[in-house]
Protein backbone atom coordinates (compact mmCIF):
# COMPACT_ATOMS: atom_id res chain seq x y z
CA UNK A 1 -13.38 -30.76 4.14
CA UNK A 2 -9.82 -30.67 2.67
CA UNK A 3 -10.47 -29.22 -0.42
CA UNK A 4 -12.44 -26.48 1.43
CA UNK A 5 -9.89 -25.57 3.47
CA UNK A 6 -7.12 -25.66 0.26
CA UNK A 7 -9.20 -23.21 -1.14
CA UNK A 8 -9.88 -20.97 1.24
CA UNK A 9 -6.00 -21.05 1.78
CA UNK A 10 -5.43 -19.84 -1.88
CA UNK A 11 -7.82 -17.19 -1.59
CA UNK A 12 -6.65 -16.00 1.35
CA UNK A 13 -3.32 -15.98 0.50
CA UNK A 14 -4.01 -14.09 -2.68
CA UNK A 15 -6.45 -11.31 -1.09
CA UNK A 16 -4.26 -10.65 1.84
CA UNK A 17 -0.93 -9.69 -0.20
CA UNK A 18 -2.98 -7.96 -2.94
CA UNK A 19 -4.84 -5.82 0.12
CA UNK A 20 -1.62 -5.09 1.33
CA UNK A 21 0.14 -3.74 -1.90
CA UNK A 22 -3.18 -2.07 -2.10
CA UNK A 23 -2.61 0.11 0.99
CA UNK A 24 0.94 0.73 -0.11
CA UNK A 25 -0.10 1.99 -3.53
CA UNK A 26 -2.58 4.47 -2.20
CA UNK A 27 -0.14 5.92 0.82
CA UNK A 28 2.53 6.21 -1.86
CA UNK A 29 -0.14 7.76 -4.44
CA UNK A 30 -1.30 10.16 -1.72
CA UNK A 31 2.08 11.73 -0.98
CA UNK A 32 1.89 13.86 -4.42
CA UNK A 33 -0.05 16.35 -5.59
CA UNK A 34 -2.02 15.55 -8.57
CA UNK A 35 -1.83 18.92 -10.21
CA UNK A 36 1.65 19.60 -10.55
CA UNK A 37 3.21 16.60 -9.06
CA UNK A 38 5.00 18.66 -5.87
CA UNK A 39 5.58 16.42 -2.39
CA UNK A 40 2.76 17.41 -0.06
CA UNK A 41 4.56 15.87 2.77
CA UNK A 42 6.81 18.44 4.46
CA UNK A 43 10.56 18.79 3.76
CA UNK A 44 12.61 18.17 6.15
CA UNK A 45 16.16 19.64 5.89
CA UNK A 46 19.37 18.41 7.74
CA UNK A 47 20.12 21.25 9.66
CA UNK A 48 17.01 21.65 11.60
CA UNK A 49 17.51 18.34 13.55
């Protein structure tokens, strides 16, 4: 029973931080335009707070 549960510890602790920088990867992919590389997030400039 205590090797299962070592095991599913070192699985689990490798799928969870590889899902995570998984997410990451994609939001930051997303935030450029894969044609010509421009921000398609919205600018925002200092004087319009």
């Amino acid at each position: 029973m205590l090797v299962i549960s070592e095991a599913l510890s070192i699985v689990f602790g490798g799928l969870v931080p590889g899902f995570l920088f998984g997410l990451l990867a994609f939001r930051v992919k997303s935030r450029w335009c894969p044609r010509c590389g421009e921000s398609t997030e919205a600018m925002h400039h200092a004087d319009d707070r």
